[in-house]
PDB file of N, CA and C in Angstrom:
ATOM      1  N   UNK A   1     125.719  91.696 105.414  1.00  0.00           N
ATOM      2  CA  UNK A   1     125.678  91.472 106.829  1.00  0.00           C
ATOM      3  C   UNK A   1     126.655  90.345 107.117  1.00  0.00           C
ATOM      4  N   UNK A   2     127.845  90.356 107.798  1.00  0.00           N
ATOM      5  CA  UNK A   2     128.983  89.627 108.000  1.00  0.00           C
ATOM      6  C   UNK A   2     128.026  88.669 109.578  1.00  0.00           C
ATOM      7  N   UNK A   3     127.282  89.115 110.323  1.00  0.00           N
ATOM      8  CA  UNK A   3     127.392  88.028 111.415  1.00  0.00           C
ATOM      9  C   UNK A   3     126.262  88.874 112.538  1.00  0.00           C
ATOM     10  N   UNK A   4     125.690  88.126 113.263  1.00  0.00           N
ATOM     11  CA  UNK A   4     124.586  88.292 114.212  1.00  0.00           C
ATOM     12  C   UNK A   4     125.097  87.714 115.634  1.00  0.00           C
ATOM     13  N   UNK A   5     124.965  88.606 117.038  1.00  0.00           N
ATOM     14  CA  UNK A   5     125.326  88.266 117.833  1.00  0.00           C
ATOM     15  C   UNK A   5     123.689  87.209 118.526  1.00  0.00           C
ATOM     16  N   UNK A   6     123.829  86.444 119.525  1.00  0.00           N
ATOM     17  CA  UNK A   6     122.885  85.341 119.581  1.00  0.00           C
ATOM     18  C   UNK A   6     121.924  86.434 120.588  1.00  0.00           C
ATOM     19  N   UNK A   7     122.519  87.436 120.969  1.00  0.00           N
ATOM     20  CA  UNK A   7     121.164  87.838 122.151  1.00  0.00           C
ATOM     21  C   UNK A   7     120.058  88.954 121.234  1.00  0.00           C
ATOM     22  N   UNK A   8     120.887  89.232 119.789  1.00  0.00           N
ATOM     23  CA  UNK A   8     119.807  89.860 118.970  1.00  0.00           C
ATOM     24  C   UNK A   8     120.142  91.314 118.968  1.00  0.00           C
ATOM     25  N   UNK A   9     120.988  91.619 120.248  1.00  0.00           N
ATOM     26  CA  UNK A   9     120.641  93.377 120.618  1.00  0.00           C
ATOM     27  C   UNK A   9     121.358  93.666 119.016  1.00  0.00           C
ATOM     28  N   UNK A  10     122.234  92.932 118.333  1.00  0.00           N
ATOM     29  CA  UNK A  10     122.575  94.029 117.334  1.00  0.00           C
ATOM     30  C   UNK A  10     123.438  93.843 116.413  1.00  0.00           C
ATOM     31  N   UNK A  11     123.632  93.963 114.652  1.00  0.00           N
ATOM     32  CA  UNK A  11     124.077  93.223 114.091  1.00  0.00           C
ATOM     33  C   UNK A  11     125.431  93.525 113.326  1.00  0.00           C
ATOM     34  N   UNK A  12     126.367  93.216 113.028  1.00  0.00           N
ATOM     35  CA  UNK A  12     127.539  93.816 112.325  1.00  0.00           C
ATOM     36  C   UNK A  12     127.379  94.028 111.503  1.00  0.00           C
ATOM     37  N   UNK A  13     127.573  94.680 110.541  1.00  0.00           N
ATOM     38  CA  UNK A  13     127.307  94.896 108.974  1.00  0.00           C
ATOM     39  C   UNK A  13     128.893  94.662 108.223  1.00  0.00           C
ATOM     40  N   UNK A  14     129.098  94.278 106.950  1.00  0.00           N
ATOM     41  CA  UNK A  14     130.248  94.057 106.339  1.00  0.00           C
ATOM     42  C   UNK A  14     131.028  95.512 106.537  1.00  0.00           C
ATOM     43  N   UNK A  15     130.685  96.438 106.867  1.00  0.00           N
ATOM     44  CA  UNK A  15     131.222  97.795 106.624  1.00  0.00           C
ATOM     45  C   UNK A  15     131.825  97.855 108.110  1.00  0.00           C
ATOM     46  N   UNK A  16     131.386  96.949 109.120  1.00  0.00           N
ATOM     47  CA  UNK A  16     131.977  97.365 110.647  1.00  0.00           C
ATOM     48  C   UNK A  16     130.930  98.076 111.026  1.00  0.00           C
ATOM     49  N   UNK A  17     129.768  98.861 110.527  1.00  0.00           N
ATOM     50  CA  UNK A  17     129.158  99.281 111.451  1.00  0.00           C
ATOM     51  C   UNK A  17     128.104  98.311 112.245  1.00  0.00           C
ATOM     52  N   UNK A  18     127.895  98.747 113.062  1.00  0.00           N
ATOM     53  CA  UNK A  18     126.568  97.914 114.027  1.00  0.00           C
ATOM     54  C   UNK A  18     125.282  98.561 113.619  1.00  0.00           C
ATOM     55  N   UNK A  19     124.637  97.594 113.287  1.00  0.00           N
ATOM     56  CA  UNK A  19     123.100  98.305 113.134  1.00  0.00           C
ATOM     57  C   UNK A  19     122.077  97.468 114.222  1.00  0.00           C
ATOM     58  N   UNK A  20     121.219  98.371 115.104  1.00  0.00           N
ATOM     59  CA  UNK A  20     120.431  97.713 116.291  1.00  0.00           C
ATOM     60  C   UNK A  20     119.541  96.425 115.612  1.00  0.00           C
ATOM     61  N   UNK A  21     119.123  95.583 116.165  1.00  0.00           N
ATOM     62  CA  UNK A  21     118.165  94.643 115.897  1.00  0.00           C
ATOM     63  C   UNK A  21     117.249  94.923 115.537  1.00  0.00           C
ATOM     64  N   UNK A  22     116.500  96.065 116.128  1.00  0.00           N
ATOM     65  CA  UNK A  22     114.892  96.067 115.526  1.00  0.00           C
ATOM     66  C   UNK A  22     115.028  96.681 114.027  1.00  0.00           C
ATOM     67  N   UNK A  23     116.168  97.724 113.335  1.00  0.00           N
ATOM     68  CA  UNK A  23     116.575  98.203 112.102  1.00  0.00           C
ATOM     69  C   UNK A  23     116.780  96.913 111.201  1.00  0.00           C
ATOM     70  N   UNK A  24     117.622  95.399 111.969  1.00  0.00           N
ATOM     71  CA  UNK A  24     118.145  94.424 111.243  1.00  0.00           C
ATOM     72  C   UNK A  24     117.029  93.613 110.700  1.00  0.00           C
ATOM     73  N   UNK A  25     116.302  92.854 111.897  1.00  0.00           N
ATOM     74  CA  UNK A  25     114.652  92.703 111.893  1.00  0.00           C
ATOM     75  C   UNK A  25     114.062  92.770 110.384  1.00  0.00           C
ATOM     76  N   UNK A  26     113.241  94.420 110.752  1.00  0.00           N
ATOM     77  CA  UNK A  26     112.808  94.980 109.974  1.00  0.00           C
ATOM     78  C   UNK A  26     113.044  95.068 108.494  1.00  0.00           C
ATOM     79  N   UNK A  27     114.660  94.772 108.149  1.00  0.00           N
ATOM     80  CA  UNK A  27     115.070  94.840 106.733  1.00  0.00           C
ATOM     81  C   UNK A  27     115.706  93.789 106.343  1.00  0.00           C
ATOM     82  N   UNK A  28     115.841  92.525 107.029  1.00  0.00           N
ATOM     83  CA  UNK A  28     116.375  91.818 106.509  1.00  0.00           C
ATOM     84  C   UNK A  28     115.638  90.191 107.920  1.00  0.00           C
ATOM     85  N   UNK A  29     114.600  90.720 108.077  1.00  0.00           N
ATOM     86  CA  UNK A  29     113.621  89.669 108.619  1.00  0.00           C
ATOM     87  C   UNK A  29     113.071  88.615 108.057  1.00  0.00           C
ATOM     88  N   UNK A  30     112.385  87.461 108.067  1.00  0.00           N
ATOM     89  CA  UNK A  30     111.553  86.392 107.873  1.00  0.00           C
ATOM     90  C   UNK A  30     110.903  86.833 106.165  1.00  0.00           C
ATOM     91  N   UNK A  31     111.321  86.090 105.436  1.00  0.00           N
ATOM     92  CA  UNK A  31     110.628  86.820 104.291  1.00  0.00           C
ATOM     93  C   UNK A  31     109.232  86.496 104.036  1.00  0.00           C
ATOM     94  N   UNK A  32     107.801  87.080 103.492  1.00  0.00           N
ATOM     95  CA  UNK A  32     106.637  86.298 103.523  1.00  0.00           C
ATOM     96  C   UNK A  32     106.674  85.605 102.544  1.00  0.00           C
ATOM     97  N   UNK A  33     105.525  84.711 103.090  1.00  0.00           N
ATOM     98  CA  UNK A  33     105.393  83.407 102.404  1.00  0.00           C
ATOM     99  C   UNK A  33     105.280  83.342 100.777  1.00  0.00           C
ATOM    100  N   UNK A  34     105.639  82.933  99.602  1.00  0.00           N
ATOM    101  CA  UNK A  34     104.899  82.978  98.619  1.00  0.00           C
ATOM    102  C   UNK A  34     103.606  82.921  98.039  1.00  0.00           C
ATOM    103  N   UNK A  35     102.976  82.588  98.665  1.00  0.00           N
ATOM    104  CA  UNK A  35     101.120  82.455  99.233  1.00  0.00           C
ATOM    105  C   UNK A  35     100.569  82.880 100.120  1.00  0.00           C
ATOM    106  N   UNK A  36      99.620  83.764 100.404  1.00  0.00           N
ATOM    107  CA  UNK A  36      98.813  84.211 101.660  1.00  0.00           C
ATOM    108  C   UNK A  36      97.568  84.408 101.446  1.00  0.00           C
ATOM    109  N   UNK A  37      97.147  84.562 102.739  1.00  0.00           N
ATOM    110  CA  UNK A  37      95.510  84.997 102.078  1.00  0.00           C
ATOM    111  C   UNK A  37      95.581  85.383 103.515  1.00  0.00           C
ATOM    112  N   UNK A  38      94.918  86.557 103.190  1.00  0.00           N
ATOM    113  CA  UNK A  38      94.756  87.862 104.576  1.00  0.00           C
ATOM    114  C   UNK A  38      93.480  87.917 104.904  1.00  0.00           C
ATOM    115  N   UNK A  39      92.624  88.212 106.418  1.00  0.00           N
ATOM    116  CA  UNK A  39      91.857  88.145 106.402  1.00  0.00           C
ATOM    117  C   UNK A  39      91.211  89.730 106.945  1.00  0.00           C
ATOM    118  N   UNK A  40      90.730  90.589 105.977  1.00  0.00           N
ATOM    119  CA  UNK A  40      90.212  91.473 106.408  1.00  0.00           C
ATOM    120  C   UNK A  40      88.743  92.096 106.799  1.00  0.00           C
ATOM    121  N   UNK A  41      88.301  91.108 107.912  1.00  0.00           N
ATOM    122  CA  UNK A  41      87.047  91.655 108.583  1.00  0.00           C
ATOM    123  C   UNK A  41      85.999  91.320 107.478  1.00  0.00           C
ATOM    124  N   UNK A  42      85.225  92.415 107.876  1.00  0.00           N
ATOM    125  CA  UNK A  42      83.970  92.388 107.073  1.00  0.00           C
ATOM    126  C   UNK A  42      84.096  92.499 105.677  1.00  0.00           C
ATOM    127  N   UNK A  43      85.231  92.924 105.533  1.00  0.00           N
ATOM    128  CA  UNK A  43      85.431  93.647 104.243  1.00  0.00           C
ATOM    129  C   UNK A  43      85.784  92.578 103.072  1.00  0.00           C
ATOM    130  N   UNK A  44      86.602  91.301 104.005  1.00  0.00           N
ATOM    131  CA  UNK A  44      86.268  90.083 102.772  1.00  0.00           C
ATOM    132  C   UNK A  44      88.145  89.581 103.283  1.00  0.00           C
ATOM    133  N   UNK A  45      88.430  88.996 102.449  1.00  0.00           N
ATOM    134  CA  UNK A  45      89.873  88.780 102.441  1.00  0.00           C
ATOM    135  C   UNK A  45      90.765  89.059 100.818  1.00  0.00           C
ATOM    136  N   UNK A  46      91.925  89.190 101.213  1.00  0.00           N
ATOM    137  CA  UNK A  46      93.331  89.516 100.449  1.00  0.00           C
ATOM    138  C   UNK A  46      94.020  88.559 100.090  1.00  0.00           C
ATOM    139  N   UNK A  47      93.930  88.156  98.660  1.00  0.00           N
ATOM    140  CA  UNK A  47      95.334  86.958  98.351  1.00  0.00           C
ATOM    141  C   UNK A  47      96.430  87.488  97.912  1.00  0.00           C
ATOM    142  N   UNK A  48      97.705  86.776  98.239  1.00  0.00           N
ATOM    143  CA  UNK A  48      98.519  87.587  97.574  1.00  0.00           C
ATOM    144  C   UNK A  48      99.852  86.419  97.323  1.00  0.00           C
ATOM    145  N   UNK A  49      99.797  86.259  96.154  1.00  0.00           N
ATOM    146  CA  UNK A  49     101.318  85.911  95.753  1.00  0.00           C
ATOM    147  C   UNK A  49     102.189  86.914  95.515  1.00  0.00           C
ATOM    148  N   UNK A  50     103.484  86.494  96.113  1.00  0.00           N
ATOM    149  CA  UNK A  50     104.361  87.365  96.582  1.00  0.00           C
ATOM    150  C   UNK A  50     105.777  86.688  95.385  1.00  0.00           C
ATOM    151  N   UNK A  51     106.188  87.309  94.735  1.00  0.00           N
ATOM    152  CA  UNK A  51     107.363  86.943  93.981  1.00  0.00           C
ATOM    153  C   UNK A  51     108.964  88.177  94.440  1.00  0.00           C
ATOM    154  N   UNK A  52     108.451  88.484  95.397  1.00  0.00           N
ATOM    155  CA  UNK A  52     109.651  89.452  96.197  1.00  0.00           C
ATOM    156  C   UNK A  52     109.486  90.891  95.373  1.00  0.00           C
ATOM    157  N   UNK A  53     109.921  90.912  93.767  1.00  0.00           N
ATOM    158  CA  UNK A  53     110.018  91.950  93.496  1.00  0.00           C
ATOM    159  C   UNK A  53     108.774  92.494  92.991  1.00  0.00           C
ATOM    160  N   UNK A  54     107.690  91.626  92.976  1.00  0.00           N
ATOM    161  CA  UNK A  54     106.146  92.189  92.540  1.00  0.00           C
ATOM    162  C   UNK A  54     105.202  91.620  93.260  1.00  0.00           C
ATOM    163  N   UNK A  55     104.199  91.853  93.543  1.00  0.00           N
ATOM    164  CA  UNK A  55     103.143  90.683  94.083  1.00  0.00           C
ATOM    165  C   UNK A  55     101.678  90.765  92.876  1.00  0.00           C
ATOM    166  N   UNK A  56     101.012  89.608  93.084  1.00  0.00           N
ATOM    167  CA  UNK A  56      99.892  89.571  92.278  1.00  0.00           C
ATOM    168  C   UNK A  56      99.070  89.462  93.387  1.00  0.00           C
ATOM    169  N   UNK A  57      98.281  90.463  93.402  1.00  0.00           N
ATOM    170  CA  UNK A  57      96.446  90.243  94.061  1.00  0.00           C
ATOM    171  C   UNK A  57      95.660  89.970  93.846  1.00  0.00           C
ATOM    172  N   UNK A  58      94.251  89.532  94.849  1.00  0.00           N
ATOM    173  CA  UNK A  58      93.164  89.573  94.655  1.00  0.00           C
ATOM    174  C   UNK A  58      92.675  90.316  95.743  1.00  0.00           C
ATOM    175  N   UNK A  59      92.282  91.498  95.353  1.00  0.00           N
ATOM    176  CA  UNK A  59      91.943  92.180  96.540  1.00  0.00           C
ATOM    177  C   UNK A  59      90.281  91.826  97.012  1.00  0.00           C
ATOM    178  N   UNK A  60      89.639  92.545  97.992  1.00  0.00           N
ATOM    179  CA  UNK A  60      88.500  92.459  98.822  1.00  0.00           C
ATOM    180  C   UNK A  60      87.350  92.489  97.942  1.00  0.00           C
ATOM    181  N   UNK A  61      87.872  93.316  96.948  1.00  0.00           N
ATOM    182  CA  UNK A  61      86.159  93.302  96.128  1.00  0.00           C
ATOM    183  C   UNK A  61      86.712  92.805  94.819  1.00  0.00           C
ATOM    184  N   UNK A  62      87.360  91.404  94.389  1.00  0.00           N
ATOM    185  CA  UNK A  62      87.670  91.088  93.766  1.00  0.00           C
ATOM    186  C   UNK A  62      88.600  91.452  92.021  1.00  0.00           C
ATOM    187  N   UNK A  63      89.298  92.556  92.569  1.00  0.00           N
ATOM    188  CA  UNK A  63      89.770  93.199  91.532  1.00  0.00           C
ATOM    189  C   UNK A  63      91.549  92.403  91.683  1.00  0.00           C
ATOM    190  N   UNK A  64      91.634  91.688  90.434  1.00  0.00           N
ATOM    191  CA  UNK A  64      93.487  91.063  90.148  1.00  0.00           C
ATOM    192  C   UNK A  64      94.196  92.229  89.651  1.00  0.00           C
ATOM    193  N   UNK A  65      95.363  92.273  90.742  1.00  0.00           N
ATOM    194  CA  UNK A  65      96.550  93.556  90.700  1.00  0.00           C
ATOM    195  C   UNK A  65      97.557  92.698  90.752  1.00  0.00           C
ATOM    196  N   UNK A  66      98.656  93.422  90.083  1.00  0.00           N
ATOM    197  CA  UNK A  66      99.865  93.324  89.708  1.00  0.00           C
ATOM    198  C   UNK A  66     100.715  94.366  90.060  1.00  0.00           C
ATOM    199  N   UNK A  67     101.594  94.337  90.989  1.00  0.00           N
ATOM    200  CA  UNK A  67     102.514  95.455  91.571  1.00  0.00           C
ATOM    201  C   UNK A  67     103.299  95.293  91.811  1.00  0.00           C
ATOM    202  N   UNK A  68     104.473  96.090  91.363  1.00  0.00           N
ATOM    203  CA  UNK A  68     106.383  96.166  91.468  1.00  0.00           C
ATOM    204  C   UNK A  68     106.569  96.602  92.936  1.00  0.00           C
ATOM    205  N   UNK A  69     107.659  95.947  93.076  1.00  0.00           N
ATOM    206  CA  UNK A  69     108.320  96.477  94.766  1.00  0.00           C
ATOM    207  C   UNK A  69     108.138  97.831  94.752  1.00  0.00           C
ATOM    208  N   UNK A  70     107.957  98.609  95.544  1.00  0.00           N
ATOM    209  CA  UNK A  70     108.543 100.315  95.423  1.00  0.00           C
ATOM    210  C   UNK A  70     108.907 100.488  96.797  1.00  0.00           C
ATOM    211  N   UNK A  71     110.827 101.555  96.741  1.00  0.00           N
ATOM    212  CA  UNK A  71     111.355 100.910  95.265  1.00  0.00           C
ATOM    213  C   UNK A  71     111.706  99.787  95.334  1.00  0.00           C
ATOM    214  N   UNK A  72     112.148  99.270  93.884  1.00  0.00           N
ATOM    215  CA  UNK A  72     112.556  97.961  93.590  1.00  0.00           C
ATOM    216  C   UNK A  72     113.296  96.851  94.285  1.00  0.00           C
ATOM    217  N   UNK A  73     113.818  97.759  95.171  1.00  0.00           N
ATOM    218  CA  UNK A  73     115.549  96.946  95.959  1.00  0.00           C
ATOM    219  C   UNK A  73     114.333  96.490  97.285  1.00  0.00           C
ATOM    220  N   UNK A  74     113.481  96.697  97.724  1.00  0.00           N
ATOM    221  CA  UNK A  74     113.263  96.164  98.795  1.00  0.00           C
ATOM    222  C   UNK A  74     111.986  95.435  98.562  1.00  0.00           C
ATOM    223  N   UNK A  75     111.524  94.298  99.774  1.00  0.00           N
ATOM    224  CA  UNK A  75     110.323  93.111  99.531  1.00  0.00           C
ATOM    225  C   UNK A  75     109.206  93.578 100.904  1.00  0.00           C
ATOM    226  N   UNK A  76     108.944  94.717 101.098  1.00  0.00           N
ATOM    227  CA  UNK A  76     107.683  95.071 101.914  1.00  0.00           C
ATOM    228  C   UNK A  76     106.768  95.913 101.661  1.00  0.00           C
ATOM    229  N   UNK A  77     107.198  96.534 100.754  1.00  0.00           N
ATOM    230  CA  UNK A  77     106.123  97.849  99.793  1.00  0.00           C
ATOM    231  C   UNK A  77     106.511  97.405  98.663  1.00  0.00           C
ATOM    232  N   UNK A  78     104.681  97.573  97.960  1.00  0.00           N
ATOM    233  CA  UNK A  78     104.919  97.536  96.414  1.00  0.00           C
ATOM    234  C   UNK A  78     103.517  98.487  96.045  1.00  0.00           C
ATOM    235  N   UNK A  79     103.522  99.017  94.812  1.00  0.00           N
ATOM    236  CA  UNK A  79     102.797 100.056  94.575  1.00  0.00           C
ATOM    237  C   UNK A  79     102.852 100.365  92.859  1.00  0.00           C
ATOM    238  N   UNK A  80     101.600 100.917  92.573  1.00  0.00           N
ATOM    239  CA  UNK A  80     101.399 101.161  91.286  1.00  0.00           C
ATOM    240  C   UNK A  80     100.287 101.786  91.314  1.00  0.00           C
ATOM    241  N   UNK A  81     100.121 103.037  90.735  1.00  0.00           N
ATOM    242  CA  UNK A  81      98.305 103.895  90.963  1.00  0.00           C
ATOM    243  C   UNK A  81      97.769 102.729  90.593  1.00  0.00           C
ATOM    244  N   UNK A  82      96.836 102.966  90.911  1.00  0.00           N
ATOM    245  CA  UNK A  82      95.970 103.330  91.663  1.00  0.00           C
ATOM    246  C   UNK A  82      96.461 102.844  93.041  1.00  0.00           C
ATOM    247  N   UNK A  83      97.601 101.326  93.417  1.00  0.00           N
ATOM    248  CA  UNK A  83      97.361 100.905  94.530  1.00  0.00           C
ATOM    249  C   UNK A  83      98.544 100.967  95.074  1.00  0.00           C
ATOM    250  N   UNK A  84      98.379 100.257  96.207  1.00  0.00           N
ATOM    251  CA  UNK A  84      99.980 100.817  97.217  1.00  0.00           C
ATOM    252  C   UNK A  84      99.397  99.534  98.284  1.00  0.00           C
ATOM    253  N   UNK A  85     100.702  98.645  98.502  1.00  0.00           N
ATOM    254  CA  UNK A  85     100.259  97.161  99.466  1.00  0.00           C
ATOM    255  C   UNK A  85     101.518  97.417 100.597  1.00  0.00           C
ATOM    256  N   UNK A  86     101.485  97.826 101.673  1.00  0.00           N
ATOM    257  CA  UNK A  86     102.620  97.204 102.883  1.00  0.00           C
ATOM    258  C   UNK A  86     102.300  96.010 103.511  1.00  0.00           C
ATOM    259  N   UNK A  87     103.684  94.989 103.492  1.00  0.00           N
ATOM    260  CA  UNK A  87     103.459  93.961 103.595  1.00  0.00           C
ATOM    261  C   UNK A  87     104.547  94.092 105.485  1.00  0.00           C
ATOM    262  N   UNK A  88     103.621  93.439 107.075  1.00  0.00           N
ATOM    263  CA  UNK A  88     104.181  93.871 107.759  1.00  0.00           C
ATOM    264  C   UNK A  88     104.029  92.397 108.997  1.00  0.00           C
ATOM    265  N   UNK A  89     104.806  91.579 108.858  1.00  0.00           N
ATOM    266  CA  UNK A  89     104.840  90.469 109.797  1.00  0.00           C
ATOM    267  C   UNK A  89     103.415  89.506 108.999  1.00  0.00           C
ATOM    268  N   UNK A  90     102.634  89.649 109.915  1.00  0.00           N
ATOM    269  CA  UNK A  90     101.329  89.023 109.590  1.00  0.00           C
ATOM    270  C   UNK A  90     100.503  89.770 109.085  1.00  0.00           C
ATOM    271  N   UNK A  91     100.812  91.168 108.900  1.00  0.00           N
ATOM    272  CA  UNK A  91      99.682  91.787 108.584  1.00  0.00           C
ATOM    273  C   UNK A  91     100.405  92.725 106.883  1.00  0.00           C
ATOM    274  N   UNK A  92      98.900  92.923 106.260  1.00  0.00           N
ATOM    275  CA  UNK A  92      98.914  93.799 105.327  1.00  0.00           C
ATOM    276  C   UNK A  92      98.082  94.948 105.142  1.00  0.00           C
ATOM    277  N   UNK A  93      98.665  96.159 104.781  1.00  0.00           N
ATOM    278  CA  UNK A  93      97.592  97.315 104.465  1.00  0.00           C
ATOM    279  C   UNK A  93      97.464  97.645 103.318  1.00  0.00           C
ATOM    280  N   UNK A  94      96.198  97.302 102.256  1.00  0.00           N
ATOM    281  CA  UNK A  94      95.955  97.689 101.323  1.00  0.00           C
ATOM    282  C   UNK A  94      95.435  98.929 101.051  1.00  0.00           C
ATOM    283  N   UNK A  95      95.798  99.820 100.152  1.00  0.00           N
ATOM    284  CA  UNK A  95      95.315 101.034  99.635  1.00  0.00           C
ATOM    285  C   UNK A  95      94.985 101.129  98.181  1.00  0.00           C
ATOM    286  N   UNK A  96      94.113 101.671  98.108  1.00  0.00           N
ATOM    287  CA  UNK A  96      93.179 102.180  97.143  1.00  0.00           C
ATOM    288  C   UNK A  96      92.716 103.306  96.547  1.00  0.00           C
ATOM    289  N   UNK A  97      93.388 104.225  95.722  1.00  0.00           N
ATOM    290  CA  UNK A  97      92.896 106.059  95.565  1.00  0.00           C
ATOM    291  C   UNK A  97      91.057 105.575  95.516  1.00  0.00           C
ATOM    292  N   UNK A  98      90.915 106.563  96.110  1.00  0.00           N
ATOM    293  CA  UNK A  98      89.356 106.609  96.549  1.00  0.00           C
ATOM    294  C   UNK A  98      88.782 106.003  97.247  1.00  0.00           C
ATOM    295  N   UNK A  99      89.428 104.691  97.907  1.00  0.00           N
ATOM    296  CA  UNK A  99      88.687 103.999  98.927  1.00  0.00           C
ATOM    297  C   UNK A  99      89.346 103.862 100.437  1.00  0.00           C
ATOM    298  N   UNK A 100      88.864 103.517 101.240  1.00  0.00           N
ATOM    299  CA  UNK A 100      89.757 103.876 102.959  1.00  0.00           C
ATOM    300  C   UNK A 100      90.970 102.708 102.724  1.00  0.00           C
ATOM    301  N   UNK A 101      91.525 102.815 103.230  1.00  0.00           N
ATOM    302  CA  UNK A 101      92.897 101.804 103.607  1.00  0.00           C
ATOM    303  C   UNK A 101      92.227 100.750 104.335  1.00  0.00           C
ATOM    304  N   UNK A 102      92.630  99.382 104.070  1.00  0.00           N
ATOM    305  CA  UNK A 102      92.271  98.717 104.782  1.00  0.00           C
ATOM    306  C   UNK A 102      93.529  97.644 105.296  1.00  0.00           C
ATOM    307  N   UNK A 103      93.577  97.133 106.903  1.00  0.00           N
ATOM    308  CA  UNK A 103      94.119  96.043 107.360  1.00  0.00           C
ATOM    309  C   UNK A 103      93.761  95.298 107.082  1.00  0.00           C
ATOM    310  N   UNK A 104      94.629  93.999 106.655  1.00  0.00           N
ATOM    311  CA  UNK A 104      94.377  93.178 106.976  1.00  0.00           C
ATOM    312  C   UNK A 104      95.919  91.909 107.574  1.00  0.00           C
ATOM    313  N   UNK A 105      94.967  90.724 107.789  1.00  0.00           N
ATOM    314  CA  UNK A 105      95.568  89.878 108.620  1.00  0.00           C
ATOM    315  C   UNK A 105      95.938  88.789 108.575  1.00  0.00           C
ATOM    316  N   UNK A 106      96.905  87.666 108.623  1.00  0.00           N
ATOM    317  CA  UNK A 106      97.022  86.263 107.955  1.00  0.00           C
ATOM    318  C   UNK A 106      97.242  85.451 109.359  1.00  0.00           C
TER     319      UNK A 106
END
């Protein structure tokens, strides 16, 4: 990314093309914190150290996960069966084969 105009509508890319803001945002936005702890309802809360290309959990019913980016090149999905984590502003959705998806929130 060669340069950002100040009103946001939209960003140059080294190649000359323009890519809109909410595309730029989205992929090359605020990175999360290295520490969080999410808060999901009744259901308990989510820790999560975040090392970009993996994160380590503690999920809701206390089970420690370890999960690679998927894929690798990007820092907002990471996944490994059983689990699958999107990581989205303030919020995260954890998944679980066999159990509902759950939000949560930081």
């Amino acid at each position: 990314m060669s340069e950002s105009n100040a009103g946001g509508a939209a960003t140059t890319l080294a190649t000359g093309a323009v890519k809109p803001a909410a595309l730029a945002t989205a992929e090359f936005g605020a990175p999360q914190p290295a520490h969080a702890t999410y808060s999901c309802g009744q259901r308990g809360s989510l820790t999560i150290d975040n090392f970009r290309t993996s994160v380590r959990l503690v999920d809701p019913e206390g089970d420690n996960v370890e999960l690679p980016a998927a894929p690798a090149t990007q820092q907002s999905r990471y996944g490994q069966a059983p689990y699958a984590l999107v990581l989205d502003g303030n919020e995260a959705l954890y998944m679980k084969n066999g159990k509902e998806p759950v939000t949560c929130n930081r």
